[in-house]
C-alpha atoms as a PDB file:
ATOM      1  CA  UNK A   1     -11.345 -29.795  29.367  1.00  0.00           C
ATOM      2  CA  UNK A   2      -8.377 -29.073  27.286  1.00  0.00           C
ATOM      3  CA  UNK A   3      -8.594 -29.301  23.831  1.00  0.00           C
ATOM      4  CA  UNK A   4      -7.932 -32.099  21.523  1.00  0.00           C
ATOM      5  CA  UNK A   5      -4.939 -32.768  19.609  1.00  0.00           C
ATOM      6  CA  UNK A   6      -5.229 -32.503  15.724  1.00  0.00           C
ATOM      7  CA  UNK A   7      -5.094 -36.425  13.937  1.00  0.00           C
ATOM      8  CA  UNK A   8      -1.923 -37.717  12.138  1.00  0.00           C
ATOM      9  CA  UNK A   9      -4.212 -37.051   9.089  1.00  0.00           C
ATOM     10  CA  UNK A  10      -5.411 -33.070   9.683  1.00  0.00           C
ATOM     11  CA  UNK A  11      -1.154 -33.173  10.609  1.00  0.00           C
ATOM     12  CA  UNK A  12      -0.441 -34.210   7.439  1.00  0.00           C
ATOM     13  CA  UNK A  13      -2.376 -32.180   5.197  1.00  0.00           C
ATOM     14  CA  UNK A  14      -1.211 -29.078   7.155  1.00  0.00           C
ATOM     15  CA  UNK A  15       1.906 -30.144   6.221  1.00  0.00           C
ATOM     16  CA  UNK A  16       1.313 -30.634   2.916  1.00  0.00           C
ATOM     17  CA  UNK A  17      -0.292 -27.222   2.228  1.00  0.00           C
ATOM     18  CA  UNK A  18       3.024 -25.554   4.331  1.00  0.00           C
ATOM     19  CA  UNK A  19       5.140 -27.418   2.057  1.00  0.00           C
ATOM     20  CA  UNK A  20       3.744 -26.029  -0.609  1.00  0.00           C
ATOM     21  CA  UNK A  21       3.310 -22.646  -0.036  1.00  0.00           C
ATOM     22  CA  UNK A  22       7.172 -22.912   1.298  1.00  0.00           C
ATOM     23  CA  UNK A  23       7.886 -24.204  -2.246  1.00  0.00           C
ATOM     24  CA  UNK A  24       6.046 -21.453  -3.754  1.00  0.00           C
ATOM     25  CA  UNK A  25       7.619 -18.874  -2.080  1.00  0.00           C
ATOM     26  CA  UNK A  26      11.268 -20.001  -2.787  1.00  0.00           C
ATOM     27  CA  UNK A  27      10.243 -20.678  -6.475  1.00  0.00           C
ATOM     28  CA  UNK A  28       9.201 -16.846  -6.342  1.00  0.00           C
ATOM     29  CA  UNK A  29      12.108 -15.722  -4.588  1.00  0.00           C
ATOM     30  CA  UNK A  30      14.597 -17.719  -7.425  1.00  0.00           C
ATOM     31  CA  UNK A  31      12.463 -16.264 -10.189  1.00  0.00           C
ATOM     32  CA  UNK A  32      13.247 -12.340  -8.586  1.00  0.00           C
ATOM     33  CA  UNK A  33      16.934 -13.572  -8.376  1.00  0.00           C
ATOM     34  CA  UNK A  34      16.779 -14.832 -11.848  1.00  0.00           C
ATOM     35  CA  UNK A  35      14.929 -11.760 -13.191  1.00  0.00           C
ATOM     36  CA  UNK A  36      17.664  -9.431 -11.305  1.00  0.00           C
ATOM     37  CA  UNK A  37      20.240 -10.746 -13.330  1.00  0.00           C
ATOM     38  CA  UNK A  38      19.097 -10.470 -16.264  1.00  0.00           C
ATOM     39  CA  UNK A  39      17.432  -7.081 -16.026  1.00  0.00           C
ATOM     40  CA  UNK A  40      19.289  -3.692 -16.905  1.00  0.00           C
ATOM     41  CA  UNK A  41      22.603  -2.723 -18.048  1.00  0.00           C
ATOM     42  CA  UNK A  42      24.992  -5.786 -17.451  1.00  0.00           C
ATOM     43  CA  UNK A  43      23.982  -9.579 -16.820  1.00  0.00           C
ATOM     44  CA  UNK A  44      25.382 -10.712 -12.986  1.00  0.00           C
ATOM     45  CA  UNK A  45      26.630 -13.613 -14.304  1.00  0.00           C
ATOM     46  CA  UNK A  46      27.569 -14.806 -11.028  1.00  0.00           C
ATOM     47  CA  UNK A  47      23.869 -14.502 -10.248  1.00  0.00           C
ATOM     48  CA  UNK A  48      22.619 -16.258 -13.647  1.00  0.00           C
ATOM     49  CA  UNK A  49      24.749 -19.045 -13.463  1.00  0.00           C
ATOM     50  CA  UNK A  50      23.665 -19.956  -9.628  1.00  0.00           C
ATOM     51  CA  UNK A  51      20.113 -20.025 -10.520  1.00  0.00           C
ATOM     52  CA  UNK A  52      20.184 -21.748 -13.747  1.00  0.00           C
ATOM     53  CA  UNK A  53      22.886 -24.816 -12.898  1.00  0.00           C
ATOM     54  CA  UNK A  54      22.277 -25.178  -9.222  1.00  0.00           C
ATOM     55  CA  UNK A  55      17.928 -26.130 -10.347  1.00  0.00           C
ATOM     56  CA  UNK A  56      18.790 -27.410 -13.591  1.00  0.00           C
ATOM     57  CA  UNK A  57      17.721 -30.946 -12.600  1.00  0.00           C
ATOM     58  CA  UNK A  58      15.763 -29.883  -9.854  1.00  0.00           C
ATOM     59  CA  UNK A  59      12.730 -27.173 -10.606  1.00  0.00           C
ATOM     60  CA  UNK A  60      13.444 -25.570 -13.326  1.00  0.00           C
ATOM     61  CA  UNK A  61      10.810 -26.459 -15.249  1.00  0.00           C
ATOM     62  CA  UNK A  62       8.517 -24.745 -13.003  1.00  0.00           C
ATOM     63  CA  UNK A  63      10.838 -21.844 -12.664  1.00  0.00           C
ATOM     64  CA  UNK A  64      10.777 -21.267 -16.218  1.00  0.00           C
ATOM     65  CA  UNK A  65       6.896 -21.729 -15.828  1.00  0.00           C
ATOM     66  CA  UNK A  66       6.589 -18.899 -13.267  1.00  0.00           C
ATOM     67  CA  UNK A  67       9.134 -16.451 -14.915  1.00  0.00           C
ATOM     68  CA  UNK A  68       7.228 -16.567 -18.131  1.00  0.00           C
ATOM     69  CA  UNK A  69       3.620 -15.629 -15.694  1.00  0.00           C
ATOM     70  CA  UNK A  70       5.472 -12.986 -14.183  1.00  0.00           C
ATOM     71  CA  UNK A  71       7.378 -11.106 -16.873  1.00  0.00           C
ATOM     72  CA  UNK A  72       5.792 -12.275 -20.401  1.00  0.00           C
ATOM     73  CA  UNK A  73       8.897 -13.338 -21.686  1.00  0.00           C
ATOM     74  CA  UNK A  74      10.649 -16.606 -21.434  1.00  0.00           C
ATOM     75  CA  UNK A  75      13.666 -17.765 -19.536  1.00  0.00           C
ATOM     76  CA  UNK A  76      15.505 -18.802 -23.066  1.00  0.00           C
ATOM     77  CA  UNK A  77      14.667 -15.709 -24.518  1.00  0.00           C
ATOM     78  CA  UNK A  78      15.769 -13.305 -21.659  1.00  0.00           C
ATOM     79  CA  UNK A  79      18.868 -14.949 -21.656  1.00  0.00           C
ATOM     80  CA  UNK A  80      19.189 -15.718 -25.289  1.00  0.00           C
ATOM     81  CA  UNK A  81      18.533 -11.517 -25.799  1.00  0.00           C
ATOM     82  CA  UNK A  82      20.958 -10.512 -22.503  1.00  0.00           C
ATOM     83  CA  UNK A  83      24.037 -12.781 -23.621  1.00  0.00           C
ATOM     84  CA  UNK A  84      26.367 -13.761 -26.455  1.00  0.00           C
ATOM     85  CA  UNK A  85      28.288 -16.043 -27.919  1.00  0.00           C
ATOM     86  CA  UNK A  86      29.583 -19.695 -26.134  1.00  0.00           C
ATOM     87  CA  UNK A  87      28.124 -18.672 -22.537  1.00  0.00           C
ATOM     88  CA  UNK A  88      24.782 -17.719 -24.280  1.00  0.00           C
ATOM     89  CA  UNK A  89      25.121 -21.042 -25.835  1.00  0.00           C
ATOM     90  CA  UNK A  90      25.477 -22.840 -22.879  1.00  0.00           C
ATOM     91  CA  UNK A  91      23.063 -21.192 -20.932  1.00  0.00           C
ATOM     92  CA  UNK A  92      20.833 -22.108 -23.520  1.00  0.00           C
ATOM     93  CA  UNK A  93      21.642 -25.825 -23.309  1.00  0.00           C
ATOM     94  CA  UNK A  94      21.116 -25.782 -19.752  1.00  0.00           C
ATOM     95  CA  UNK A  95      17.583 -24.586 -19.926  1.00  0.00           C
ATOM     96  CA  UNK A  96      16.920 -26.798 -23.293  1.00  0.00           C
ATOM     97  CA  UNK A  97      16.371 -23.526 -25.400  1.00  0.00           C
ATOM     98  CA  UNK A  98      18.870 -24.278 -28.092  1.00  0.00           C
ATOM     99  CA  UNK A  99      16.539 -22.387 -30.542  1.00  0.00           C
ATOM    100  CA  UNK A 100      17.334 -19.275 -29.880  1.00  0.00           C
END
């Protein structure tokens, strides 16, 4: 006898639990992209701006959520300390750290 096909409902929760461990492991990946760019000698700008205005009204809230678990430091304050002047300032706006 061949074995029985899962239910629409044992579908959808598998499908719910890939989802989210596919959104998990993209937020992770943007975080190490975000972290990259900020990290050592320089800022890749290219890099920093990519991240922060391509998920600005998508996920960053969470992203900002996971960088701070993973390095102890904020997102506002990483960039606030690894920039200057009107680009700092509008980084800042972007990721509603004004403060800083």
């Amino acid at each position: 006898m061949p074995p029985s096909l899962p239910s629409i409902s044992e579908i959808s929760t598998l499908l719910e639990i890939l989802n989210t461990k596919t959104k998990t492991n993209i937020l992770l990946l943007i975080v190490k992209m975000l972290r990259n760019a900020i990290k050592g000698l320089g800022t890749d700008e290219d890099a920093l701006n990519r991240v922060i205005i391509t998920r600005a009204e998508i996920d960053l809230k969470e992203i900002k959520d996971l960088y701070f678990d993973r390095n102890n430091i904020s997102v506002e304050q990483a960039v606030a300390e690894d920039t200057s002047g009107e680009y700092r300032t509008f980084l800042l706006a972007l990721l509603g750290g004004e403060g800083y």
